[in-house]
Protein backbone atom coordinates (compact mmCIF):
# COMPACT_ATOMS: atom_id res chain seq x y z
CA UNK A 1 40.64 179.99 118.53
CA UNK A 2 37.92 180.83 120.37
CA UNK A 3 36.45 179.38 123.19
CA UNK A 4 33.75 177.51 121.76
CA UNK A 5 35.77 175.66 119.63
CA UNK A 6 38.00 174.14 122.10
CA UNK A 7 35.03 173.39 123.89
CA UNK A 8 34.22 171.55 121.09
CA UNK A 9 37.63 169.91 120.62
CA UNK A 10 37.88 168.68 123.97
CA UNK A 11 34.53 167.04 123.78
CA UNK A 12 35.54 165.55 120.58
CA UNK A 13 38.60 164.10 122.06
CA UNK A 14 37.24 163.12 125.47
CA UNK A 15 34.44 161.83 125.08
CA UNK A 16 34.51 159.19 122.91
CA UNK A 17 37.07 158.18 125.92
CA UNK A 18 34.47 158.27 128.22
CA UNK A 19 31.94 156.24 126.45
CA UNK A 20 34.86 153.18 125.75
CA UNK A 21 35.43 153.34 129.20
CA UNK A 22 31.73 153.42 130.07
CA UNK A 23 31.11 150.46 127.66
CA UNK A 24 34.07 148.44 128.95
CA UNK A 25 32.53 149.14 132.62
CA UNK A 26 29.45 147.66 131.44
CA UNK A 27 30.88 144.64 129.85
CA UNK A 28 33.07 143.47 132.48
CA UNK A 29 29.50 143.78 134.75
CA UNK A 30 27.95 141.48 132.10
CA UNK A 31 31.08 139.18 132.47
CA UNK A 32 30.91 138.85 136.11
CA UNK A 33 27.18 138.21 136.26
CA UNK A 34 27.81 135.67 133.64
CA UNK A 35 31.00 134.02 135.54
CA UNK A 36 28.65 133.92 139.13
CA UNK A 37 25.68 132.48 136.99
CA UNK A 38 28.49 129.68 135.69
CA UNK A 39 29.61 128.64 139.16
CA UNK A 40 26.11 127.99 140.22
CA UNK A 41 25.21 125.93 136.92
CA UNK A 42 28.53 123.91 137.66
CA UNK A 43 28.47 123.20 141.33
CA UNK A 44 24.42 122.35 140.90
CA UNK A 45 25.67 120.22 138.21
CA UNK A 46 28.09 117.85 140.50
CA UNK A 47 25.64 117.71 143.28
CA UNK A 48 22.86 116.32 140.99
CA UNK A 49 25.50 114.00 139.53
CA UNK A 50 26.90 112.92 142.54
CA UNK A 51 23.49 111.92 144.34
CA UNK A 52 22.37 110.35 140.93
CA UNK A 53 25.43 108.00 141.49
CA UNK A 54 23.20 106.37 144.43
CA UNK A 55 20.20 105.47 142.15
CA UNK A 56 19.91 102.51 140.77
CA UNK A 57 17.45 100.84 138.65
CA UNK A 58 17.76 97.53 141.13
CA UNK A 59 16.62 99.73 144.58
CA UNK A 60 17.82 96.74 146.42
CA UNK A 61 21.56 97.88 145.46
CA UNK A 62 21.73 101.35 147.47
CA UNK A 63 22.93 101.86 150.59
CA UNK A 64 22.88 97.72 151.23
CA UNK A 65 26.99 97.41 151.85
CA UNK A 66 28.53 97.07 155.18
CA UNK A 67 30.49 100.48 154.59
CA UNK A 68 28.47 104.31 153.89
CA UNK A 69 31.46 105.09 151.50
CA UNK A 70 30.88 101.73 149.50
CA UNK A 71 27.98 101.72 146.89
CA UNK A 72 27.10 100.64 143.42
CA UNK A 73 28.52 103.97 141.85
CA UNK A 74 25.46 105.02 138.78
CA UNK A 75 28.67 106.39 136.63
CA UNK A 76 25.88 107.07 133.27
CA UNK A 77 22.97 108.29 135.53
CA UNK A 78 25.59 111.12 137.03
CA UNK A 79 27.05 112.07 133.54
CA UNK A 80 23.45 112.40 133.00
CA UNK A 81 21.86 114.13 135.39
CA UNK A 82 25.53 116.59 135.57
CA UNK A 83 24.95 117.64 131.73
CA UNK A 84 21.01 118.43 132.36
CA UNK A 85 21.57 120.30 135.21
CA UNK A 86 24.07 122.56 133.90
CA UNK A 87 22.72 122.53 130.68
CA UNK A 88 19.38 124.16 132.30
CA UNK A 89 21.15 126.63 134.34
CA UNK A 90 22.58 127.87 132.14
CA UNK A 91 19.50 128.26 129.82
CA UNK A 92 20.35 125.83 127.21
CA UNK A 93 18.25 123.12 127.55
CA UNK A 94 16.83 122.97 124.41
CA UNK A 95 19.76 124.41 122.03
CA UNK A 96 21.84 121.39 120.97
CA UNK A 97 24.48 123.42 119.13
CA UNK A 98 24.78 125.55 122.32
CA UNK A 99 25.17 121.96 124.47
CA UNK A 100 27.68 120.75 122.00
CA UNK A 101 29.92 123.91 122.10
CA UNK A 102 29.75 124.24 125.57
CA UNK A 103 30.42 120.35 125.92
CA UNK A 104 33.94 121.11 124.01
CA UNK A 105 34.92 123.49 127.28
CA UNK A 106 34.51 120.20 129.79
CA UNK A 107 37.67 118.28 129.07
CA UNK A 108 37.01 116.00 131.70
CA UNK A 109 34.03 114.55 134.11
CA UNK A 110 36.08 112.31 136.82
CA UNK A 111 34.18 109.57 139.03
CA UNK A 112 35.97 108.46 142.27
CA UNK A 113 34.56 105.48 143.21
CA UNK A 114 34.71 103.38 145.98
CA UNK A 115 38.05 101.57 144.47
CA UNK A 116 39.05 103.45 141.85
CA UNK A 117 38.74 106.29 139.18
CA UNK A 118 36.53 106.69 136.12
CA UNK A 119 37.74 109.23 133.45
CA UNK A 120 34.74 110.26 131.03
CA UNK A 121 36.70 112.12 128.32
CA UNK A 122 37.23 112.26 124.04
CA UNK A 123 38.03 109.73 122.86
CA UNK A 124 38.99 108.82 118.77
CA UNK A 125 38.60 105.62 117.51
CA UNK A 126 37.30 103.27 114.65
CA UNK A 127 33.69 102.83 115.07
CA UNK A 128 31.72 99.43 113.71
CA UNK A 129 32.06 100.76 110.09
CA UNK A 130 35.60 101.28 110.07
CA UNK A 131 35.34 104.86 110.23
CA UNK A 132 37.25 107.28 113.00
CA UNK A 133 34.60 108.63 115.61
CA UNK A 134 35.26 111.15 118.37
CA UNK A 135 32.96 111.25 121.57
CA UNK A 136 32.88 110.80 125.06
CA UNK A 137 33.77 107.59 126.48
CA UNK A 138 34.48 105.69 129.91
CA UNK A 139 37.83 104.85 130.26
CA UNK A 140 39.36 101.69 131.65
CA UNK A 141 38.63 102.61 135.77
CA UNK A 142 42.11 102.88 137.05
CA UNK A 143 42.19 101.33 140.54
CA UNK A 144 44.11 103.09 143.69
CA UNK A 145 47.48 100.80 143.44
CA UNK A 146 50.54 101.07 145.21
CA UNK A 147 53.26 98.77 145.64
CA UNK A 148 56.40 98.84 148.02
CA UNK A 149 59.33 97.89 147.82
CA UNK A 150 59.30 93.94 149.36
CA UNK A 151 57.04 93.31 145.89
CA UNK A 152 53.76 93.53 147.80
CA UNK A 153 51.16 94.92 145.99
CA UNK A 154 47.95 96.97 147.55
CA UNK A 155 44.83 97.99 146.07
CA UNK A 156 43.40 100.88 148.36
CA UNK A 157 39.77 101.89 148.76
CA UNK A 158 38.22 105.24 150.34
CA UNK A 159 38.27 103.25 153.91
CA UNK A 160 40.61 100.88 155.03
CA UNK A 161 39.17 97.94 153.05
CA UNK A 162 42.67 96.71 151.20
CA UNK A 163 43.06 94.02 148.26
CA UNK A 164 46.88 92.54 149.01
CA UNK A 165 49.20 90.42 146.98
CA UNK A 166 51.68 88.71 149.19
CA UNK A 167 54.61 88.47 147.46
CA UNK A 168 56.45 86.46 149.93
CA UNK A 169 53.36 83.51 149.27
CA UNK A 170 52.05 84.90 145.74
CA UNK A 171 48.68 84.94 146.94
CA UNK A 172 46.16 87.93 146.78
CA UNK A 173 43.79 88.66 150.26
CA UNK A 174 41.25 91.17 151.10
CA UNK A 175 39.60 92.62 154.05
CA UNK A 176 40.06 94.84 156.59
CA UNK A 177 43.43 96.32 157.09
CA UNK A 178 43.73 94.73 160.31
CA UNK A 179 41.99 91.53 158.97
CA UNK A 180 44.50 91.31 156.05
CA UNK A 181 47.70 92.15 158.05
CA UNK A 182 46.48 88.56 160.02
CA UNK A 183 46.14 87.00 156.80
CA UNK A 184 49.51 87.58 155.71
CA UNK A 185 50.96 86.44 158.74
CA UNK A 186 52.24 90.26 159.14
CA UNK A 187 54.55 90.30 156.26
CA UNK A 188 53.26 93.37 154.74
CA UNK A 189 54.64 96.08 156.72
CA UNK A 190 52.07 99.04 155.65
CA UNK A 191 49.43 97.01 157.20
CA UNK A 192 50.49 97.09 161.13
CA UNK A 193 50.10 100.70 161.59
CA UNK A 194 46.41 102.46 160.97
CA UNK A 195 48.13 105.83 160.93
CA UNK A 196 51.18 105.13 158.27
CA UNK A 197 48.38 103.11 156.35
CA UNK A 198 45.57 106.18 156.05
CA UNK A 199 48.30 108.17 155.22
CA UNK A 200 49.88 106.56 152.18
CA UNK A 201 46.25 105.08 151.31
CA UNK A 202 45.34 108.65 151.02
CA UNK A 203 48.52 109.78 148.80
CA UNK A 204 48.10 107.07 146.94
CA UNK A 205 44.56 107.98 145.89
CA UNK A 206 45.22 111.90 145.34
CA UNK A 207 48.44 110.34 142.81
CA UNK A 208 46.23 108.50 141.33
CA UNK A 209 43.33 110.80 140.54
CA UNK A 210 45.61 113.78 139.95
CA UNK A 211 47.77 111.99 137.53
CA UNK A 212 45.21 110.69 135.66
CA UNK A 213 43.27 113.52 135.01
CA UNK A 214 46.33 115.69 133.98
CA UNK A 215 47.25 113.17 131.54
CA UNK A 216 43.62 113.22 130.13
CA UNK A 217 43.46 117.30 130.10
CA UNK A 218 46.66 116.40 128.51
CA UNK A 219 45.23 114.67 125.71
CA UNK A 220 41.95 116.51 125.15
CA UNK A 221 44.22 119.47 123.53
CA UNK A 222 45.03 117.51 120.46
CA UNK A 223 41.17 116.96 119.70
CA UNK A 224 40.47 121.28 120.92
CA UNK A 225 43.04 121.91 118.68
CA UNK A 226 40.72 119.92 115.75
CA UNK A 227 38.13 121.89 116.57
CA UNK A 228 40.03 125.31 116.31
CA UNK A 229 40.35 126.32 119.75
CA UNK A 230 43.16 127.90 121.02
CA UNK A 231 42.59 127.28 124.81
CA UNK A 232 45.45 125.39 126.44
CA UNK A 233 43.87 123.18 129.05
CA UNK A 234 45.12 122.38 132.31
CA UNK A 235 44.67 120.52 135.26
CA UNK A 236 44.35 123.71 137.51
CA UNK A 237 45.75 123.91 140.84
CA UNK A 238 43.97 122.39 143.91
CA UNK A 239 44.44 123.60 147.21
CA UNK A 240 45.62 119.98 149.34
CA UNK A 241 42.92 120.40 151.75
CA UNK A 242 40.12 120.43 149.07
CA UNK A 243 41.98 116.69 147.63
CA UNK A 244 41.24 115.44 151.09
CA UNK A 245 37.62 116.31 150.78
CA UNK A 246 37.69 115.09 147.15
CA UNK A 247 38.28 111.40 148.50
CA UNK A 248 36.90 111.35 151.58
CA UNK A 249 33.07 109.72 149.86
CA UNK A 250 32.22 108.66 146.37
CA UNK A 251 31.75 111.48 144.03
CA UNK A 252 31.75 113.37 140.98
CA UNK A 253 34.87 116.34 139.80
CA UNK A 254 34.54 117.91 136.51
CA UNK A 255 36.66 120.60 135.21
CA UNK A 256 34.95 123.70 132.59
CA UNK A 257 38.12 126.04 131.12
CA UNK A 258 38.35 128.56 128.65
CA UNK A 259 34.64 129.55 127.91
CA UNK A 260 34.72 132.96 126.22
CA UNK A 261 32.90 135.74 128.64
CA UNK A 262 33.48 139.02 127.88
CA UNK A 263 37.48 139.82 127.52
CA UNK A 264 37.93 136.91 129.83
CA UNK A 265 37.66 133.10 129.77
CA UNK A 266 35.84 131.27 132.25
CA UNK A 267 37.98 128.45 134.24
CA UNK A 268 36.86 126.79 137.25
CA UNK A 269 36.17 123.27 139.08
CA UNK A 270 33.34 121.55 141.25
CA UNK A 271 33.16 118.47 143.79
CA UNK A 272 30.30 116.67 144.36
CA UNK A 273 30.49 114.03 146.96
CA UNK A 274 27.24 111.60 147.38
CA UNK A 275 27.44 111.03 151.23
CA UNK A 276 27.35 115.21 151.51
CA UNK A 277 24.16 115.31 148.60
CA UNK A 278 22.54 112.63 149.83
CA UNK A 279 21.82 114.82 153.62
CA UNK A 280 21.21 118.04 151.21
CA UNK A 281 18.27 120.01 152.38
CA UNK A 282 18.47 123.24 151.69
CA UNK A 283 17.51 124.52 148.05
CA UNK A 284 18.97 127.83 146.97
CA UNK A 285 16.54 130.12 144.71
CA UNK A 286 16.74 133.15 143.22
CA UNK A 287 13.19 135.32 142.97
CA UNK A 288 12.85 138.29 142.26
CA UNK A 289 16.68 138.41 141.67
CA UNK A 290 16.96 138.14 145.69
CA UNK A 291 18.98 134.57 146.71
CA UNK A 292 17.29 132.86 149.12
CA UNK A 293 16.94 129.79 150.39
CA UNK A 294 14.12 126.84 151.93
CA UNK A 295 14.03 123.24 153.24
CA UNK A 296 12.76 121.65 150.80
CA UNK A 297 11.88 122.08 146.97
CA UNK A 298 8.77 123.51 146.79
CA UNK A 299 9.31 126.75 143.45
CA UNK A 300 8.34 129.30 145.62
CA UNK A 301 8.13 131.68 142.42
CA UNK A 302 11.48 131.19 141.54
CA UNK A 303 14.01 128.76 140.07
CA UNK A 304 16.37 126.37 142.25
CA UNK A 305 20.12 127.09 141.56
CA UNK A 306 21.93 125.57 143.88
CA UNK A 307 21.95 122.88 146.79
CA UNK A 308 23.71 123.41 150.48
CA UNK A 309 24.06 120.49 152.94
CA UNK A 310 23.46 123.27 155.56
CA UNK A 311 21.64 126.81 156.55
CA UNK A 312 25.06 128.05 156.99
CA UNK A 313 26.92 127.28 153.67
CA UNK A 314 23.70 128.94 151.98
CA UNK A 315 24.38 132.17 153.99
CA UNK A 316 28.15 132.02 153.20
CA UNK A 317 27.15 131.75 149.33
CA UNK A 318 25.20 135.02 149.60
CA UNK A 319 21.17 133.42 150.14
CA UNK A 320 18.82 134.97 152.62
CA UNK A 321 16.43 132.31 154.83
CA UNK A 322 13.12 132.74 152.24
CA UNK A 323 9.19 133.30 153.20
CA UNK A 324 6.66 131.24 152.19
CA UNK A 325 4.86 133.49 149.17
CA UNK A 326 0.64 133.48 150.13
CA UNK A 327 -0.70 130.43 147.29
């Protein structure tokens, strides 16, 4: 054969191997861009819900309680304000068939509150007509109990507030952990030491929020599995030190798993918490495909992505300090 034609043979062969490979390069490229452009949309998304959770329509109801970590918690303004955010950042905002399907990726949008946990999840059940309906619903707010084992029962909050039932006098008391442990005439153990009583307060809570939204993630496979999707959902691992920060202040945590990019599936999770949004002042854009960042929210020729509650968190995310573009 002559030389020519296993020229010919090898490019046969080879390069169609090339050009897979090349493709494949390309594609997993696409993917990435795609998976960086989701973890903006979805932290954005938290932050807007979580400072939404401040407003209310009666302005005399924010920020008028004795404690920073107590407020009237806007649980339908957040769910709002999360779905619009992402929803535009991800350059949806006016394709409802696109908002539905990527709706049936969020298995959960959790609300820790001041003294408990909303769950905003599917739910099935007979509407006014009789007739099975499936949508999004509150569920029952689940509040941060614990009970030991002299019969008392505690109702923790995200400071040391405590509701107590004395068991010993069948009475129920709240206050201050100190001011309750008076009350009781000391017969609630938990309450004499600060330390012991942060500590199981904050196990308590983490229980609490982690069990609850496992058993919901739980439960929102039987209605994927309705609507054909394969995707086993999870509750994903989270590192202890980011549960801390997850009850430290009222916020918002919502889950997005199994979106289809590329080869891969997108998974991933976001905390907003409203005493970090509400001191928010820097306001990450991307112009000119460059990330920077300003002080306030002035569209300096580009579109806000996401928010930092410092200079420095913008710079770890990758944004440069911006320039003031000549009006």
């Amino acid at each position: 054969m002559k030389t020519i034609s296993w020229v010919l043979v090898f490019v046969i062969i080879v390069f169609p191997l090339f050009f897979k490979n090349d493709l494949r390069a390309v594609e997993q490229e696409r993917a990435q861009e795609k998976m960086v452009m989701y973890d903006g949309a979805l932290r954005a998304a938290v932050q807007d819900a979580a400072f939404a959770l401040q407003l209310n329509e009666n302005k005399n109801l924010e920020g008028s309680y004795d404690s920073t970590k107590r407020i009237r918690a806007n649980k339908e303004r957040a769910v709002k304000a999360f779905y619009e955010t992402l929803f535009n950042n991800v350059g949806i905002r006016d394709d409802v068939i696109a908002q539905g399907v990527l709706k049936t990726y969020i298995p959960v949008i959790a609300v820790i509150d001041y003294d408990g946990l909303w769950i905003y999840t599917n739910e099935t059940f007979r509407n006014a007509k009789g007739e099975y309906e499936n949508r999004q619903v509150w569920k029952v707010k689940k509040p941060f109990a614990y009970s030991d084992e002299q019969g008392n029962s505690l109702t923790f909050t995200l400071d040391d507030y405590v509701y107590a039932y004395d068991a010993a006098t069948q009475e129920w008391f709240e206050g201050r952990r100190e001011e309750v442990s008076i009350l009781t005439d000391h017969r609630i153990p938990l309450l004499e030491d600060p330390d012991t009583f942060d500590q199981v307060r904050r196990s308590t809570i983490i229980s609490v929020v982690q069990g609850s939204l496992e058993h919901s993630i739980n439960s929102y496979n039987e209605y994927a599995r309705r609507l054909g999707i394969t995707y086993i959902f999870t509750l994903p691992r989270v590192e202890q030190e980011e549960w801390n920060n997850t009850i430290n202040d009222v916020g918002v945590l919502s889950f997005i798993q199994g979106v289809p990019v590329g080869l891969h599936t997108y998974n991933n999770y976001a905390l907003g918490g409203s005493r970090l949004v509400k001191s928010a002042v820097i306001y990450g854009y991307l112009r000119q495909g460059v990330k920077v960042y300003f002080r306030d929210s002035y569209h300096y020729g580009g579109e806000i992505i996401e928010k930092f509650s410092s200079e420095r968190e913008a710079a770890e995310a990758g944004y440069f300090p911006g320039e003031r573009e000549p009006k």
